[in-house]
N, C-alpha and C. Protein backbone atom coordinates (compact mmCIF):
# COMPACT_ATOMS: atom_id res chain seq x y z
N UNK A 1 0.82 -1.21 0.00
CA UNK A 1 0.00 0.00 0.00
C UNK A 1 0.85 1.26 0.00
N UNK A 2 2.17 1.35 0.38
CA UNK A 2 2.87 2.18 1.11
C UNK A 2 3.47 2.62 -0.64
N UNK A 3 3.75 1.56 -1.36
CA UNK A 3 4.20 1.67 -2.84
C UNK A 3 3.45 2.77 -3.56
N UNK A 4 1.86 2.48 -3.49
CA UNK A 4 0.94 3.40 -4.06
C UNK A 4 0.86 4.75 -3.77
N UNK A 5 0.62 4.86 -2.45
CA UNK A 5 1.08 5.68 -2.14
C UNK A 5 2.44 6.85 -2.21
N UNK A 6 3.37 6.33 -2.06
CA UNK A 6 4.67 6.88 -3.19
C UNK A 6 4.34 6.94 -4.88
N UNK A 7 4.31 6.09 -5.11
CA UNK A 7 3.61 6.22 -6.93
C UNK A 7 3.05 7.52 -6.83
N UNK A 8 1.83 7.67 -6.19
CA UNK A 8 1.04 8.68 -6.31
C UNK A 8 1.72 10.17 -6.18
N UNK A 9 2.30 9.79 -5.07
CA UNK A 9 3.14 11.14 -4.86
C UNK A 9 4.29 11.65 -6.06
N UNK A 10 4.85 10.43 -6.46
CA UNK A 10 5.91 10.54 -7.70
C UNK A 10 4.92 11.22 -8.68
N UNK A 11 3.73 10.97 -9.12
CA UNK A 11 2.93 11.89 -10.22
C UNK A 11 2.59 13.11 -9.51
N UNK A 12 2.62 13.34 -8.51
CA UNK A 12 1.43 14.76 -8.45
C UNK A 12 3.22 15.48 -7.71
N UNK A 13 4.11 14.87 -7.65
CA UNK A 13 5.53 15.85 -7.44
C UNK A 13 6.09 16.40 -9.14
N UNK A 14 5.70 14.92 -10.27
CA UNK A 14 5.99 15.30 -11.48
C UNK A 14 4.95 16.92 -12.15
N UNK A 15 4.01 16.77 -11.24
CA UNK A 15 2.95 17.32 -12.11
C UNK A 15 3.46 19.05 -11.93
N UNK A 16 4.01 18.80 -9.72
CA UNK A 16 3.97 20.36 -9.49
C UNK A 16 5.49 20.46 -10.14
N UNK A 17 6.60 20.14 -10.72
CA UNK A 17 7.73 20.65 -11.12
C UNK A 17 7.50 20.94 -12.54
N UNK A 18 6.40 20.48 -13.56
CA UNK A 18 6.00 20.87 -14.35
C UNK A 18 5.43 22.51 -14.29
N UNK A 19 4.60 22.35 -13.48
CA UNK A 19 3.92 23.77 -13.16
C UNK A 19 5.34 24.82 -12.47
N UNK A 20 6.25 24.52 -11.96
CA UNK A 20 7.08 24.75 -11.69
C UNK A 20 8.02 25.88 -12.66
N UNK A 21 8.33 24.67 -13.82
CA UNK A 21 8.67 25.00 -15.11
C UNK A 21 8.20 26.57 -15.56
N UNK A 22 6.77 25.94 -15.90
CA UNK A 22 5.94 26.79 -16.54
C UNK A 22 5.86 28.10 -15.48
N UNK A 23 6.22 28.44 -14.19
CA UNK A 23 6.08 29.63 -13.86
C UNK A 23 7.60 30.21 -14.45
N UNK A 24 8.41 29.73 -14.24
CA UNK A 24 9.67 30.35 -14.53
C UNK A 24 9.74 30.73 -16.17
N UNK A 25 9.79 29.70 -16.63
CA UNK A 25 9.22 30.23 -18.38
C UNK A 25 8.66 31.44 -18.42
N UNK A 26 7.34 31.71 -18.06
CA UNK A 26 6.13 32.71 -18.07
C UNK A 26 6.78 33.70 -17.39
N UNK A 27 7.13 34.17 -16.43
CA UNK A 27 7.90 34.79 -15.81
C UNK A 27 9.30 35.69 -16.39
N UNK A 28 10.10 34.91 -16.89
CA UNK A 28 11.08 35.50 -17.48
C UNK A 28 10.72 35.88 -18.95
N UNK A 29 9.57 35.08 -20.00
CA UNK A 29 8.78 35.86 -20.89
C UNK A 29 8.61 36.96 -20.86
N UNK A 30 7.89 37.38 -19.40
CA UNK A 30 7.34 38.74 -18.95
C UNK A 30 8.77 39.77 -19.08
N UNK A 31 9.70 38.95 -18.16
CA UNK A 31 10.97 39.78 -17.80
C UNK A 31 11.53 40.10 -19.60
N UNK A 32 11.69 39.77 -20.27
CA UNK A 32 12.03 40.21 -21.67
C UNK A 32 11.23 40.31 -22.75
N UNK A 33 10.01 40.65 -22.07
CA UNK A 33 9.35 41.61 -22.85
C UNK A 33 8.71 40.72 -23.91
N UNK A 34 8.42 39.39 -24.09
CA UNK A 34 7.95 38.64 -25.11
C UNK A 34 6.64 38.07 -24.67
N UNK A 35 6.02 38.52 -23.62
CA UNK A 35 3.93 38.73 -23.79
C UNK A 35 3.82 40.05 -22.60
N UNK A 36 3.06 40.27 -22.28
CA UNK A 36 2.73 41.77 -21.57
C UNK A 36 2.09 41.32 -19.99
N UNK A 37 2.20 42.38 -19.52
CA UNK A 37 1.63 41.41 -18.03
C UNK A 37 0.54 40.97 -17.84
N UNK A 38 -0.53 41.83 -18.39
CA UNK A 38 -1.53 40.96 -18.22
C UNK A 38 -1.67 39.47 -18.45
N UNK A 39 -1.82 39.27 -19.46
CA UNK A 39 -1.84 38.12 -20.11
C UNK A 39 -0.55 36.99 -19.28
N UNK A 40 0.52 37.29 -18.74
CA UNK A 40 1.46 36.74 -18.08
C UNK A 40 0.88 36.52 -16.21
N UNK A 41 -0.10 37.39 -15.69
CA UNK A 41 -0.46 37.38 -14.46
C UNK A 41 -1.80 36.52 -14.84
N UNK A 42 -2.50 36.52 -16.13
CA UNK A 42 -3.59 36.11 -16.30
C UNK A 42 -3.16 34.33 -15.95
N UNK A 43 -2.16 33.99 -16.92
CA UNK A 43 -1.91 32.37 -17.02
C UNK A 43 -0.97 32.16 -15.60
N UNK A 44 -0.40 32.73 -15.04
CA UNK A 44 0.00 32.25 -13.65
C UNK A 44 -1.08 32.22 -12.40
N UNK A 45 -1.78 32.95 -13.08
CA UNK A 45 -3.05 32.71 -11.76
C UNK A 45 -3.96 31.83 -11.97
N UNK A 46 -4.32 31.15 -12.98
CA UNK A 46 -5.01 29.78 -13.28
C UNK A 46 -4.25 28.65 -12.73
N UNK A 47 -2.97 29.13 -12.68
CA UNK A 47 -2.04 27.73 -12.48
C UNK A 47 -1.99 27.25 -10.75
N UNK A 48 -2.26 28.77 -10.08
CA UNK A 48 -2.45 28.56 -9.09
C UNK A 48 -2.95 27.64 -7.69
N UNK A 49 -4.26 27.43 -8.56
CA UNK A 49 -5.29 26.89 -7.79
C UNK A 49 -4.17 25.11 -7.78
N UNK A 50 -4.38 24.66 -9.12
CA UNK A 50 -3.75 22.83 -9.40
C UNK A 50 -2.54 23.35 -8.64
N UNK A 51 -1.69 24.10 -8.22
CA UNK A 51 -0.30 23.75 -7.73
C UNK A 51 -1.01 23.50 -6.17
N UNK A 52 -1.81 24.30 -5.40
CA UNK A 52 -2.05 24.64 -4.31
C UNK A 52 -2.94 22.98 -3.78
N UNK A 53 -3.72 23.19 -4.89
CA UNK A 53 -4.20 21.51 -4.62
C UNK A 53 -3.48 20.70 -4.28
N UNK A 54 -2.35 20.24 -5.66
CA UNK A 54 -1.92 19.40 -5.68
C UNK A 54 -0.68 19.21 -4.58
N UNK A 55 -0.23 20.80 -4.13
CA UNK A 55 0.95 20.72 -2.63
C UNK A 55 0.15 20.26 -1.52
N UNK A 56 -1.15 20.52 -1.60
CA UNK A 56 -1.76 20.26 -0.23
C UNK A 56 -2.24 18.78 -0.19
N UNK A 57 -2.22 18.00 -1.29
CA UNK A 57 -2.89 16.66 -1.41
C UNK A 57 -1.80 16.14 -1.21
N UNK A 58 -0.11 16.02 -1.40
CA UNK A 58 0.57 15.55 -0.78
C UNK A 58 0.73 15.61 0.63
N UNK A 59 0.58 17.14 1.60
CA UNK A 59 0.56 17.54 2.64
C UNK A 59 -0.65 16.30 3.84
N UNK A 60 -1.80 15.93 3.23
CA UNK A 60 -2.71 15.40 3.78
C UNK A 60 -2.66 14.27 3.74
N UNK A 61 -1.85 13.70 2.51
CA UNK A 61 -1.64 11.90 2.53
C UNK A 61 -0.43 11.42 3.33
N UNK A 62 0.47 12.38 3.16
CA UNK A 62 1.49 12.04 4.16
C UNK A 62 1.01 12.13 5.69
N UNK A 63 0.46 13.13 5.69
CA UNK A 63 -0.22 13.15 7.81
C UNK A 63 -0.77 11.51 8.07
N UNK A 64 -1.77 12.04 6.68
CA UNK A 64 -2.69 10.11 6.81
C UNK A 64 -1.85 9.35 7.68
N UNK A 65 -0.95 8.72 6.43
CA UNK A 65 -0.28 7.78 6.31
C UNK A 65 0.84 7.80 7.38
N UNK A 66 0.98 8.85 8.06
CA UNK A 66 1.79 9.00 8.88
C UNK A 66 3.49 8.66 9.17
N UNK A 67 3.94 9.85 7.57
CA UNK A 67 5.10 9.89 7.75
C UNK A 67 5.41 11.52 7.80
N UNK A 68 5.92 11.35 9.32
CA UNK A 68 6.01 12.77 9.68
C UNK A 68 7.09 13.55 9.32
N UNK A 69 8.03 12.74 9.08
CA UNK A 69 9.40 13.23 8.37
C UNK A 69 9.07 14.08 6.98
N UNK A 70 8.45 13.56 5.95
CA UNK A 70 7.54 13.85 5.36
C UNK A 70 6.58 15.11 5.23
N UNK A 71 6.01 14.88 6.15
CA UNK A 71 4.67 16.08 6.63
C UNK A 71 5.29 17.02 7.03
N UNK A 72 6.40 17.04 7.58
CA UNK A 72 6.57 18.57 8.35
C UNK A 72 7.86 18.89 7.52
N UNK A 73 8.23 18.06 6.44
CA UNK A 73 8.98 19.23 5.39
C UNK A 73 7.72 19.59 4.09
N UNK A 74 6.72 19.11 4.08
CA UNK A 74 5.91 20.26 3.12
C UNK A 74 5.16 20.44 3.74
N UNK A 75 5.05 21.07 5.39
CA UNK A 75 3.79 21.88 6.02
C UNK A 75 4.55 23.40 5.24
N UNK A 76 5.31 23.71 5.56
CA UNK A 76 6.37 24.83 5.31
C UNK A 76 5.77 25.59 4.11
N UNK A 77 5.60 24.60 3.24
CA UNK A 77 5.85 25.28 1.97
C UNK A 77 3.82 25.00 1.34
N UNK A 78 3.77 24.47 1.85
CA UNK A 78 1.95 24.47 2.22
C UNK A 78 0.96 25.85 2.37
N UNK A 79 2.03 25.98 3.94
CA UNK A 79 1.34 27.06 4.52
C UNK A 79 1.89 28.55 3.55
N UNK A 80 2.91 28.02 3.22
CA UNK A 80 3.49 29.30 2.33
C UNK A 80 2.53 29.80 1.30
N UNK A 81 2.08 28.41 0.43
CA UNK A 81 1.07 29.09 -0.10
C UNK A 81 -0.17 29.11 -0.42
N UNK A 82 -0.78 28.30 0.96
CA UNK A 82 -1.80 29.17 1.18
C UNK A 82 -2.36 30.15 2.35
N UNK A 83 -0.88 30.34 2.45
CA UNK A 83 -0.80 32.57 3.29
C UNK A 83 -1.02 33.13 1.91
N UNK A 84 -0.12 32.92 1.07
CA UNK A 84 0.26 33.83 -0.10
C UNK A 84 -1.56 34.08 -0.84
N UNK A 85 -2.16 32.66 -1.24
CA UNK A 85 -3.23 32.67 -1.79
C UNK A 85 -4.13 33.78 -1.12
N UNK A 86 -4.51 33.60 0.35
CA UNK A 86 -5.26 33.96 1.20
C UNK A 86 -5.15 35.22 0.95
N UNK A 87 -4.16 35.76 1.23
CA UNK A 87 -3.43 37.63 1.47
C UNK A 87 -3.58 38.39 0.23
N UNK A 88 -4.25 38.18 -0.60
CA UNK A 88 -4.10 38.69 -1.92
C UNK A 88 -4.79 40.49 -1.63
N UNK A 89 -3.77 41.22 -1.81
CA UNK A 89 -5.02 42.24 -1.39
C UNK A 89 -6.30 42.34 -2.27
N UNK A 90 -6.99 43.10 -1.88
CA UNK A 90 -8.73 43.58 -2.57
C UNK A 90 -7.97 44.20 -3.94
N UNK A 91 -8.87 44.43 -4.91
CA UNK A 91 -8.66 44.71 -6.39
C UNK A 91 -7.70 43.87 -7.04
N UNK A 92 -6.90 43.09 -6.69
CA UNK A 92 -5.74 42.78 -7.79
C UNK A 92 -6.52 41.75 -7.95
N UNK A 93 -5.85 41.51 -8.86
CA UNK A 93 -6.09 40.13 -10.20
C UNK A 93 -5.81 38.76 -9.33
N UNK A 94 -4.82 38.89 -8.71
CA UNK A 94 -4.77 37.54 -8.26
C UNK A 94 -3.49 37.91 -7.20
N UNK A 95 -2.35 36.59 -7.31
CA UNK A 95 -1.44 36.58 -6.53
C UNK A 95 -0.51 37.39 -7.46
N UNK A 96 -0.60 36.60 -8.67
CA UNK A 96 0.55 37.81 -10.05
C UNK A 96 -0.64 39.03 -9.97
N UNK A 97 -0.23 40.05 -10.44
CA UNK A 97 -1.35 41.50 -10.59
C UNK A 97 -0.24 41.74 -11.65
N UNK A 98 -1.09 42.55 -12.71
CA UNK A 98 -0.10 43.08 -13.58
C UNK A 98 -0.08 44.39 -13.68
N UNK A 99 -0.82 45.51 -12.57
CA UNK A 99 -0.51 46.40 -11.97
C UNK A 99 0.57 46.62 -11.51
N UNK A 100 1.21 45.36 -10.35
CA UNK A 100 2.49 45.52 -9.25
C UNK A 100 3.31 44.84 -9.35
N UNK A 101 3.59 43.98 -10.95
CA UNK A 101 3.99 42.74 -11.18
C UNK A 101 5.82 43.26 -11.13
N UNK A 102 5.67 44.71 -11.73
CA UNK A 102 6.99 45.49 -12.18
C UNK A 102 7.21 46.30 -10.99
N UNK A 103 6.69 46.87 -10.17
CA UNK A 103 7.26 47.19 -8.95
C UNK A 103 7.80 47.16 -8.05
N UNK A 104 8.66 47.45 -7.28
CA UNK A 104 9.84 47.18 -6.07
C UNK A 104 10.21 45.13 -6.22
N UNK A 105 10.42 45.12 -7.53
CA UNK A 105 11.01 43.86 -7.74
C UNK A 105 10.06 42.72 -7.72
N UNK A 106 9.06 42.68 -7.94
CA UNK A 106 8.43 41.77 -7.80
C UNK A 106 8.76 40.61 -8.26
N UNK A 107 8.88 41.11 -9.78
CA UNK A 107 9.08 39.76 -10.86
C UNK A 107 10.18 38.85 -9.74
N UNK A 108 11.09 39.74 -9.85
CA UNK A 108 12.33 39.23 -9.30
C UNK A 108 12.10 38.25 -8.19
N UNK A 109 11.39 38.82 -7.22
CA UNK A 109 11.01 37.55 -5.89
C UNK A 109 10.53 36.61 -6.55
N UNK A 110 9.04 36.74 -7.29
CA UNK A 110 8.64 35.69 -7.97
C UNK A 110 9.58 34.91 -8.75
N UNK A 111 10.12 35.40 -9.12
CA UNK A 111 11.03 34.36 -9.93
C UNK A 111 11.78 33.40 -8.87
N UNK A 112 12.43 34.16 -8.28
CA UNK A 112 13.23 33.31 -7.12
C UNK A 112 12.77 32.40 -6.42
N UNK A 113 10.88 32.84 -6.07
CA UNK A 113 10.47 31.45 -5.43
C UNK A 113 9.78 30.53 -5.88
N UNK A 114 9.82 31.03 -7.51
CA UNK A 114 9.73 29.88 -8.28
C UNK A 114 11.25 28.73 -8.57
N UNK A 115 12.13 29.31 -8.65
CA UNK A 115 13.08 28.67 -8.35
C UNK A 115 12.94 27.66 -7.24
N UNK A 116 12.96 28.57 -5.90
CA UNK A 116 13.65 27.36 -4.63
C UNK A 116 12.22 26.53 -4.57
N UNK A 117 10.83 26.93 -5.14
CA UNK A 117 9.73 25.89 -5.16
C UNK A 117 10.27 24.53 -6.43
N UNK A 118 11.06 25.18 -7.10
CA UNK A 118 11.53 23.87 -8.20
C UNK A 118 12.83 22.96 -7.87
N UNK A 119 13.77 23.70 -7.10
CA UNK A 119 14.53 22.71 -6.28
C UNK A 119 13.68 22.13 -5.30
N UNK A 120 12.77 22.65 -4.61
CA UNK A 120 11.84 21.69 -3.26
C UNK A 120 11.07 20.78 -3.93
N UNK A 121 11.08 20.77 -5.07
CA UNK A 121 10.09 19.80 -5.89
C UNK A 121 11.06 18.68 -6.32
N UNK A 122 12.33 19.34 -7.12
CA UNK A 122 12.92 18.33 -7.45
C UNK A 122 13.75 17.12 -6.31
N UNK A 123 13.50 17.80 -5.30
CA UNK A 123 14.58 17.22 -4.00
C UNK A 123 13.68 15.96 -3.47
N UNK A 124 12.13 16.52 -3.36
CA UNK A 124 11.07 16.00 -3.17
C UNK A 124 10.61 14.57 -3.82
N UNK A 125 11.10 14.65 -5.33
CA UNK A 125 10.30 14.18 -6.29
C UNK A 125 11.72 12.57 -5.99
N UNK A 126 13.05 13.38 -5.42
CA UNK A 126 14.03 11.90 -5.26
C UNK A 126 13.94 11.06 -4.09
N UNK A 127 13.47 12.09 -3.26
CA UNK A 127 12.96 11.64 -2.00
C UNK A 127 11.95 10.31 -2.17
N UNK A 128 10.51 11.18 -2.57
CA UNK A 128 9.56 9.61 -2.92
C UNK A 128 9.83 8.64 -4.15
N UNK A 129 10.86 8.93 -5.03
CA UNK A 129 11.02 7.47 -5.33
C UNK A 129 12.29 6.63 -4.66
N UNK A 130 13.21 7.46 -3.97
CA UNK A 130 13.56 6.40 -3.03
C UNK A 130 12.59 5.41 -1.77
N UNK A 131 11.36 6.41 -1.60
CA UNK A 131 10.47 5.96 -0.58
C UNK A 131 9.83 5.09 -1.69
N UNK A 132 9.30 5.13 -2.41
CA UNK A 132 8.61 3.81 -3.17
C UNK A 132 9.35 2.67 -3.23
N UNK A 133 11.34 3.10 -3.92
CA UNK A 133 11.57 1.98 -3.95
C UNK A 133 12.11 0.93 -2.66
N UNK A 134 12.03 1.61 -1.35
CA UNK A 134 12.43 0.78 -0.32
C UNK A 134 11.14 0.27 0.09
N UNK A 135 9.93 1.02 0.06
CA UNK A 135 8.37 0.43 0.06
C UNK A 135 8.53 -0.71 -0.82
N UNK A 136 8.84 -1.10 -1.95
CA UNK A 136 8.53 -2.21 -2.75
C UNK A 136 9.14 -3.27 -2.59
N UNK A 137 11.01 -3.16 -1.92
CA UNK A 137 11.29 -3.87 -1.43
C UNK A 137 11.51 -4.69 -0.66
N UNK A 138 10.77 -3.59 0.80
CA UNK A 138 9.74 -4.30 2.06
C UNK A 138 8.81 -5.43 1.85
N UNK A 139 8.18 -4.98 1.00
CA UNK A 139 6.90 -5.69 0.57
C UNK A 139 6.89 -6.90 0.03
């Protein structure tokens, strides 16, 4: 059971370093000027919701299943974003705004924590298939 469980996690870790990808792409698009912000805050804020899901559906199967080693390295980055989701101020577009996207550096943070979210993914993603494959060999 413990196998499936890893499996599962190995797809929905593949899915968020994909989305991962795609913020940094979109992002540095913006940064050189090859689509405009709107349209660049428009497609990062759809993407939002499936990353937030899909960090928190790992967050809840691991508690399940009760590997805490596990659970309390993606409460961290959980709660990260959904503070970030939550806090959005009133009027903007979303978490990207393409009002404030160019202001006191934004892009720039964003970019960066799209970065260390794509090393925590990729670190993540070696993590559970070493956990699958010592799960399979238990078994």
């Amino acid at each position: 059971m413990e196998a499936v469980v890893f499996l599962f996690l190995l797809l929905d870790c593949c899915v968020l370093i994909f989305l991962s990808v795609y913020f940094i792409i979109t992002l540095s698009d913006l940064e050189c000027d090859y689509i405009n912000a709107r349209s660049c805050c428009s497609k990062l804020n759809k993407c939002l919701i499936p990353e937030l899901i899909g960090h928190t559906i790992v967050t809840v199967l691991m508690l399940v299943s009760l590997h805490w080693f596990i659970f309390l390295l993606n409460l961290p980055v959980d709660t990260w974003n959904i503070y970030r989701f939550i806090m959005v101020p009133s009027g903007n577009m979303g978490v990207f705004d393409p009002t404030e996207i160019h202001n006191q550096g934004q892009l720039k943070s964003h970019m960066k924590e799209a970065m260390i979210k794509l090393g925590f993914y990729l670190l993540c993603f070696f993590m559970y298939l070493y956990s699958m494959i010592l799960a399979l060999i238990n078994d």
